[in-house]
C-alpha atoms as a PDB file:
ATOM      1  CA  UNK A   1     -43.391  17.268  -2.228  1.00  0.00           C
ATOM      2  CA  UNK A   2     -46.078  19.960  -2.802  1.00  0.00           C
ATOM      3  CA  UNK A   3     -45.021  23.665  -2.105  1.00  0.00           C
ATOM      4  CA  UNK A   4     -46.599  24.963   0.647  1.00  0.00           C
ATOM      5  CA  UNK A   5     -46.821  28.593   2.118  1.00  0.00           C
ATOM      6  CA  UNK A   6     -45.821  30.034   5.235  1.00  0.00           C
ATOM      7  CA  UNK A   7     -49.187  28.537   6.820  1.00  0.00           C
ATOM      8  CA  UNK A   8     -48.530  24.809   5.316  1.00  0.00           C
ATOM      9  CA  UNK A   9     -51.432  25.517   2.764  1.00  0.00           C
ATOM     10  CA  UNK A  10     -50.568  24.441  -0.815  1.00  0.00           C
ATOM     11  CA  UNK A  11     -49.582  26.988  -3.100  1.00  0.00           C
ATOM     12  CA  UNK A  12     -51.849  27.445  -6.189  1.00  0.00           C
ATOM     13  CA  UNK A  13     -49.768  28.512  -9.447  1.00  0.00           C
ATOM     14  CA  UNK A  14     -52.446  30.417 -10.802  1.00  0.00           C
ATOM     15  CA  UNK A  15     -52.566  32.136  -7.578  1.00  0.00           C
ATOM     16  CA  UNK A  16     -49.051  32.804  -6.844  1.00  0.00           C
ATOM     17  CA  UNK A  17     -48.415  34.067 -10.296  1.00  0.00           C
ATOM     18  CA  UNK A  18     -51.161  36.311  -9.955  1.00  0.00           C
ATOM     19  CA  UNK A  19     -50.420  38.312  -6.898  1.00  0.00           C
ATOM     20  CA  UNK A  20     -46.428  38.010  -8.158  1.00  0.00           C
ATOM     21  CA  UNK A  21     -43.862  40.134 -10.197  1.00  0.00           C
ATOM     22  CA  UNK A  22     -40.037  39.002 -12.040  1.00  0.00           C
ATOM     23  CA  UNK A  23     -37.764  39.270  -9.279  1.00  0.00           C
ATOM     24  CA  UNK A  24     -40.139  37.909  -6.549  1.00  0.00           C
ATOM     25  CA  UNK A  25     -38.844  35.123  -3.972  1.00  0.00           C
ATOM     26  CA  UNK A  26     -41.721  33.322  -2.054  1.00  0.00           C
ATOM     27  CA  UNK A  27     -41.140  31.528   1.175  1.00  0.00           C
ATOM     28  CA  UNK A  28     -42.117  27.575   0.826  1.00  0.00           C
ATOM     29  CA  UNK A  29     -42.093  24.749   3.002  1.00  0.00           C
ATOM     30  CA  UNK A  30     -42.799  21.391   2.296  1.00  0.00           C
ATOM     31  CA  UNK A  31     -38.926  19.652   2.159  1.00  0.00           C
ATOM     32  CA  UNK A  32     -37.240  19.564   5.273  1.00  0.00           C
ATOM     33  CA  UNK A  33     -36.078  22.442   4.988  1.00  0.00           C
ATOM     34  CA  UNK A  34     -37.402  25.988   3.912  1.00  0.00           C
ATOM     35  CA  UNK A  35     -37.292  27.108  -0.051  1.00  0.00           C
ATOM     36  CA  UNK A  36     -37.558  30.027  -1.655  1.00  0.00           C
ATOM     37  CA  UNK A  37     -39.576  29.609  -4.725  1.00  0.00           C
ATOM     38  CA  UNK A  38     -38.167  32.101  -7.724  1.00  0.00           C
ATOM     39  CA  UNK A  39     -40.601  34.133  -9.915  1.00  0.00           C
ATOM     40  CA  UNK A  40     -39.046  35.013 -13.008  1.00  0.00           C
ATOM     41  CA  UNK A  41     -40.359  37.185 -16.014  1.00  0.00           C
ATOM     42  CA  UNK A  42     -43.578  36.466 -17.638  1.00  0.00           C
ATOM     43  CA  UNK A  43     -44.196  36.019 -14.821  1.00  0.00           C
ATOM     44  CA  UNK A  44     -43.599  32.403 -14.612  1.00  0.00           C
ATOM     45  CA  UNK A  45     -42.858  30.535 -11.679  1.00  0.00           C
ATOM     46  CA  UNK A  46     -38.907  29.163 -12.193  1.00  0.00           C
ATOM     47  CA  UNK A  47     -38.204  25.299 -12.592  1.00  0.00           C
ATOM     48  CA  UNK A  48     -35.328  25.729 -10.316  1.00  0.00           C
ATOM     49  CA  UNK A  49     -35.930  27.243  -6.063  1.00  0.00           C
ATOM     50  CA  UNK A  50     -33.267  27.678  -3.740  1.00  0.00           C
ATOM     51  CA  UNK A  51     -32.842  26.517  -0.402  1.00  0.00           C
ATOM     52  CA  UNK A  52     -32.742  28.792   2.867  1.00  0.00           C
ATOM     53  CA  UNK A  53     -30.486  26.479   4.731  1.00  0.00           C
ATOM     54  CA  UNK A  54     -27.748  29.203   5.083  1.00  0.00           C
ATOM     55  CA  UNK A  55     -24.099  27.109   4.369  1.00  0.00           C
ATOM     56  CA  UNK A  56     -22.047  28.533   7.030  1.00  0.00           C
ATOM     57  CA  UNK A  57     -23.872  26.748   9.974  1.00  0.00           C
ATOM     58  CA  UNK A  58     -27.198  25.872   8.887  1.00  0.00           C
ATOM     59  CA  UNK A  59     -29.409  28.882   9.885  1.00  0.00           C
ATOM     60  CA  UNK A  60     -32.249  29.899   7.942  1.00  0.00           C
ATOM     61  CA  UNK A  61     -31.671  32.758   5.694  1.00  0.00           C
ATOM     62  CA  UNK A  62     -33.904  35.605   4.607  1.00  0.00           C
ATOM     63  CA  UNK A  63     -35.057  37.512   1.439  1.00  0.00           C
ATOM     64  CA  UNK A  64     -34.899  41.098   1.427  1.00  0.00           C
ATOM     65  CA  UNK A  65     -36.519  42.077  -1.088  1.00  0.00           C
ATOM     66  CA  UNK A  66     -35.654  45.810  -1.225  1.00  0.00           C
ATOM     67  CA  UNK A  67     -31.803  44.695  -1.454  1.00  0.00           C
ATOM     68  CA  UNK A  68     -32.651  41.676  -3.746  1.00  0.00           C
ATOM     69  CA  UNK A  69     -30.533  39.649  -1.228  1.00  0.00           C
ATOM     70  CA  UNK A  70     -30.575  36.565   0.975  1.00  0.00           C
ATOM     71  CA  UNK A  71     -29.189  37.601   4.387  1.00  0.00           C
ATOM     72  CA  UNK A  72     -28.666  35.055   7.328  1.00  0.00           C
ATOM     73  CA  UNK A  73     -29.867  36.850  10.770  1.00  0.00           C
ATOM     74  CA  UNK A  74     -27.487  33.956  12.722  1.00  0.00           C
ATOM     75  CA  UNK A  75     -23.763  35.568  11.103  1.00  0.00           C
ATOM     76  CA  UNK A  76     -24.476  37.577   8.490  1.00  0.00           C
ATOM     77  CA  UNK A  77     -24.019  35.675   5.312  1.00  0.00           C
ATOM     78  CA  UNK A  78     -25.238  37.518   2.201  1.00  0.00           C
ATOM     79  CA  UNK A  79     -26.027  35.811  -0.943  1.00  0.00           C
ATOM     80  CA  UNK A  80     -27.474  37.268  -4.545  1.00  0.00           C
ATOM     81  CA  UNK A  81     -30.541  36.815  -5.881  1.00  0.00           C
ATOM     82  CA  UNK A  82     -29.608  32.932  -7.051  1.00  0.00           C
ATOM     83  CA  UNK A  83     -28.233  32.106  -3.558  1.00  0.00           C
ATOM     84  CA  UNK A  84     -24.553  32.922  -4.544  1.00  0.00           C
ATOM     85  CA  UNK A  85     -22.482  34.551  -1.912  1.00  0.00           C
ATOM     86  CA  UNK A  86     -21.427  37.595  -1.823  1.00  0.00           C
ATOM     87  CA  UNK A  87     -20.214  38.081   1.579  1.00  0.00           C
ATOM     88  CA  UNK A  88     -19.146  35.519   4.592  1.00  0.00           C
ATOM     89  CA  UNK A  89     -18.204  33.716   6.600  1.00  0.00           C
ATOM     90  CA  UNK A  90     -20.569  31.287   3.949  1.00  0.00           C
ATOM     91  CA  UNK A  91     -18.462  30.249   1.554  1.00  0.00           C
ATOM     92  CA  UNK A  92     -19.945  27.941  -0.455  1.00  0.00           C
ATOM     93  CA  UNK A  93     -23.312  29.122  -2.265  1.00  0.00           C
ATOM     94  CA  UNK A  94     -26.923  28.024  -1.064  1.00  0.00           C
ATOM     95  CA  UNK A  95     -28.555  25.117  -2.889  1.00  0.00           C
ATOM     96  CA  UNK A  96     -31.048  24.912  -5.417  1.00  0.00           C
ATOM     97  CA  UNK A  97     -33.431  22.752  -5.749  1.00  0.00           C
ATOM     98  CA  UNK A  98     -36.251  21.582  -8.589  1.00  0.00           C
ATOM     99  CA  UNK A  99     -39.598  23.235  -8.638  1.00  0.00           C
ATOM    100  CA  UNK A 100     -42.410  21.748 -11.169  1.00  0.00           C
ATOM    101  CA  UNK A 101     -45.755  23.297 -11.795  1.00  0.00           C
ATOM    102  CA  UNK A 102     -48.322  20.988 -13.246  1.00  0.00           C
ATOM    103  CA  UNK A 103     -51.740  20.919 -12.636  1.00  0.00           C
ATOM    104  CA  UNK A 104     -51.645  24.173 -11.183  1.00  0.00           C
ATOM    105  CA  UNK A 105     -49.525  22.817  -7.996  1.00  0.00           C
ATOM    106  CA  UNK A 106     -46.237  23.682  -7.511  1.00  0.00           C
ATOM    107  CA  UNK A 107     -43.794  20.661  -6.295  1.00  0.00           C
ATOM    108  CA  UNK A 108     -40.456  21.039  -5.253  1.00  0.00           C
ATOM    109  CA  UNK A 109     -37.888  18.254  -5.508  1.00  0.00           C
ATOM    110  CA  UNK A 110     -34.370  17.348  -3.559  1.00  0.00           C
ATOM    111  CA  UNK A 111     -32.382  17.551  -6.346  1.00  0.00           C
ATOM    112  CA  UNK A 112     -30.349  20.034  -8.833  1.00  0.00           C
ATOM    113  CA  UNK A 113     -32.153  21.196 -11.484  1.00  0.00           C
ATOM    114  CA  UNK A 114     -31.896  20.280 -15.038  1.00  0.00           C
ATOM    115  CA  UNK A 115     -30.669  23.619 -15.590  1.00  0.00           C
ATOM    116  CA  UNK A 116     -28.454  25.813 -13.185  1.00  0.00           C
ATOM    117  CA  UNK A 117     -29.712  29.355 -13.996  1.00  0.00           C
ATOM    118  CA  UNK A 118     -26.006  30.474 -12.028  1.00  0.00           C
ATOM    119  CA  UNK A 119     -24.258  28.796 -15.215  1.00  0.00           C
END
């Protein structure tokens, strides 16, 4: 499925990485469920995304950027910058997902990535 933004428009590559820094996490729809799409250095949008589907009870978390943290607004789950928690009552880490660039469109997939970048 193609990446969307936060207003269902498809998200250009060229674009994103363009207006993007290492560290970034972008907002995308376009599974059925929210993503967060990972910019990594380069910058260079990251074959992997994780999911905001918080694992506690299915709420959907946030990024905060200026803590480099996914926090869920329902209970309170915290998770690092790769969607591993750090603090409950989530106990199992969020999901990630497959993100492709070609063409200069930006697909993500429902399924693990080739590469876990938590290994």
């Amino acid at each position: 499925m193609q990446a969307l933004d936060e207003a269902d428009n498809p998200y250009q590559a060229s674009a994103v990485l363009a207006q993007s820094a290492a560290g970034d996490r972008l907002p995308a729809n376009g599974l059925d469920h929210k993503s967060f799409l990972v910019i990594e250095t380069g910058p260079q949008i990251a074959p992997y995304a994780i999911s905001a589907v918080c694992t506690h009870l299915g709420c959907a978390v946030n990024w905060d950027q200026s803590e480099q943290a996914f926090v869920c607004p329902c209970h309170g789950s915290r998770y690092d910058a790769l969607g591993q928690v750090t603090g409950g009552p989530a106990s199992r880490n969020l999901a990630l997902v497959t993100a492709v660039v070609k063409d200069d469109q930006i697909g993500l997939l429902e399924r693990e990535p080739a590469e876990n970048p938590r290994s």
